[in-house]
Structures are given as structure tokens and as C-alpha cells.
Protein backbone atom coordinates (compact mmCIF):
# COMPACT_ATOMS: atom_id res chain seq x y z
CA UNK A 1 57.47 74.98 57.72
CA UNK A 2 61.09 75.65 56.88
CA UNK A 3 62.03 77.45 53.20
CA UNK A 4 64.90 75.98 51.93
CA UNK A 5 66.47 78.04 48.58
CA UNK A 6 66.25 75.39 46.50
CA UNK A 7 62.70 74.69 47.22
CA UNK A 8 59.82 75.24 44.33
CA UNK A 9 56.53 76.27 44.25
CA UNK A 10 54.40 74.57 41.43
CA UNK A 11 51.04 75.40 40.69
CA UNK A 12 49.34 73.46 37.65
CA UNK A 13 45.86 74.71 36.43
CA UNK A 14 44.10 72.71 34.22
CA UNK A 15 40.70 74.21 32.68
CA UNK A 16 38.19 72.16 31.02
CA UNK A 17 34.85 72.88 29.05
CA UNK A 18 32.32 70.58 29.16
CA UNK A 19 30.28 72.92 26.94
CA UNK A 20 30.37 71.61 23.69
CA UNK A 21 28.39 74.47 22.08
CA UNK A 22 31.66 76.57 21.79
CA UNK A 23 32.86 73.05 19.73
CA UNK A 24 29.92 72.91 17.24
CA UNK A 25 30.07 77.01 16.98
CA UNK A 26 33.70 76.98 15.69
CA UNK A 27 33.18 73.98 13.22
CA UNK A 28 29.92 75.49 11.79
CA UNK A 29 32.32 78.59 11.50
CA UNK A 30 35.08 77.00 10.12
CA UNK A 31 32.66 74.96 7.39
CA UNK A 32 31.24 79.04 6.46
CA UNK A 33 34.44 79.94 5.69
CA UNK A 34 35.59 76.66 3.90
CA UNK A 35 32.63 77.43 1.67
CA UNK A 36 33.65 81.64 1.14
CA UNK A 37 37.09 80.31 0.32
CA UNK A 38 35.73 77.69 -2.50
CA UNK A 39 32.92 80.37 -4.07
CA UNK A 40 35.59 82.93 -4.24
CA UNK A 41 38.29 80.61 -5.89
CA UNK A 42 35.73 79.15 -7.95
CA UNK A 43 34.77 82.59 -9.21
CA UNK A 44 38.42 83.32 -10.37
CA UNK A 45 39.06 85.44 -7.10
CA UNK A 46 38.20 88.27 -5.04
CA UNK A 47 38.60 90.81 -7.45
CA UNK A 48 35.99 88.62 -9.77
CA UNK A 49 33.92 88.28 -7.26
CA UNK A 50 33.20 92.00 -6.10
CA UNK A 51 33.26 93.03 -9.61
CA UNK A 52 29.14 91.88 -10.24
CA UNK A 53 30.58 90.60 -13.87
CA UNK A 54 30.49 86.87 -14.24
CA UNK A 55 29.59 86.75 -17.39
CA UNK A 56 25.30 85.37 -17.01
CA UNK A 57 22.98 87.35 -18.40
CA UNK A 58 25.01 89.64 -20.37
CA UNK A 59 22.45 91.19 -22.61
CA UNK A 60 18.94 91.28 -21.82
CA UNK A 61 17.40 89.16 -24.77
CA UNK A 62 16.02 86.38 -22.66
CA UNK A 63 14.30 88.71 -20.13
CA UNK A 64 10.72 89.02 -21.81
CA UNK A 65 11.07 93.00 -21.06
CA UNK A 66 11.37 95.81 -23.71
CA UNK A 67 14.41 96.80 -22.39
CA UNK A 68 15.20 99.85 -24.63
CA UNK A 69 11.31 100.86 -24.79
CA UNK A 70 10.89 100.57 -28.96
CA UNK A 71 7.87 99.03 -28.91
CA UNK A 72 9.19 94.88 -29.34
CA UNK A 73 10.71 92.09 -26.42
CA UNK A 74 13.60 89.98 -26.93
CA UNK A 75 12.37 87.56 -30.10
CA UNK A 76 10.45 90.42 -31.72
CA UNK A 77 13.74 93.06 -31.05
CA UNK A 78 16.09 93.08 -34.47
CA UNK A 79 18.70 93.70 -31.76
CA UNK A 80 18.71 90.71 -30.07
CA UNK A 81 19.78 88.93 -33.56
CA UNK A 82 23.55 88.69 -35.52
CA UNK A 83 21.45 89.42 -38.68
CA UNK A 84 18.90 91.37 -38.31
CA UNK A 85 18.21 92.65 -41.51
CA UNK A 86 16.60 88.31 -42.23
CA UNK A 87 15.89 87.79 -38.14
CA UNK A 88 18.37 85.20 -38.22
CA UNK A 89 20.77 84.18 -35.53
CA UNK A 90 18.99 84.98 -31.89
CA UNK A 91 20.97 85.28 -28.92
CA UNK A 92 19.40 85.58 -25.82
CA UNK A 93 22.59 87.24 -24.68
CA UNK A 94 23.02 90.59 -26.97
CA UNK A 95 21.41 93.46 -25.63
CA UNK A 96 18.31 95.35 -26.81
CA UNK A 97 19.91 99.01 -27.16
CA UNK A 98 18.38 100.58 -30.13
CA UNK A 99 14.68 101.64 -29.64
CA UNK A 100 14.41 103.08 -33.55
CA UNK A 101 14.86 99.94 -34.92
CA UNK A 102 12.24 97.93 -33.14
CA UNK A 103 9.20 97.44 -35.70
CA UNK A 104 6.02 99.21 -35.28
CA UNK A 105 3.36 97.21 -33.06
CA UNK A 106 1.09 95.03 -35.62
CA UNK A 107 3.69 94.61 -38.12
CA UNK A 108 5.03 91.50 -38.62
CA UNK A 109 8.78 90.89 -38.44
């Protein structure tokens, strides 16, 4: 065989995967992320969503726990009320902070 300078050597590889695994493994990883990308834009961002803040269960009115130990849960707490002085106005979102005000135990509110 004679090599003439203009001659060209062309090699052409061609690789295929029959193994669709790798397939379903990147779509399954692509739908993950799809779903990170909507939670975190639906929580306002990343900085919302490391922050632990998003706004449920502010106060701790609507747990059923004496949260600041005074003797009286949520409903039975003056602090879980806008006006405590008639119990009027519950919100199970303020926060029981103020143990001295809670009424003794067998006294009715």
C-alpha cells in the first residue's frame, strides 16, 4: 500500500447504550430537582426557605401543652387571647409567655 499526501485516515466511533437504567436515573433526577426548584420558589426563595420561619404555628396556642408552665393550656391561658382581662378573642396563634398570669388550677376562668 502506497501513502499518497493527500490521503486521509478516518476513524468514526459510534457508542451506544442499550441500558436504559442510566435513562430512567437522569429523568427521576431531573423530576427531584424540578420539584426542589418549585418548593423553594413557592416558599419565596432560598433564603425563606433555610430560615425555619414560614409563618405556621407561630405561637403555641393550639398545641394542647402548657407551654410557659403557669399551671393552664392554650383555651384556659389569658395569653393566648387579645382581651384577656373578659377571655375574649382566642387565637390559636399568640404565644403562651407569661406563667404569672395563668389562673390557679380549680378556678374557673
Amino acid at each position: 500500500m502506497t501513502s499518497q499526501p493527500n490521503d486521509k485516515v478516518e476513524v468514526k466511533v459510534v457508542v451506544e447504550s442499550k441500558d436504559t437504567s442510566s435513562k430512567v436515573i437522569l429523568i427521576i433526577l431531573i423530576l427531584v430537582l424540578s420539584g426542589l426548584t418549585i418548593a423553594v420558589i413557592a416558599k419565596g426563595g432560598p433564603e425563606a426557605l433555610l430560615s425555619g420561619d414560614d409563618g405556621r404555628g407561630v405561637g403555641n396556642c393550639g398545641d394542647g401543652i402548657d407551654n410557659d408552665k403557669g399551671g393552664a393550656t392554650d383555651r384556659d391561658d389569658p395569653d393566648c387571647y387579645s382581651n384577656p382581662s373578659v377571655w375574649e378573642g382566642y387565637d390559636p396563634n399568640r404565644t403562651e409567655a407569661n406563667r404569672d398570669n395563668d389562673p390557679s388550677p380549680g378556678v374557673d376562668a
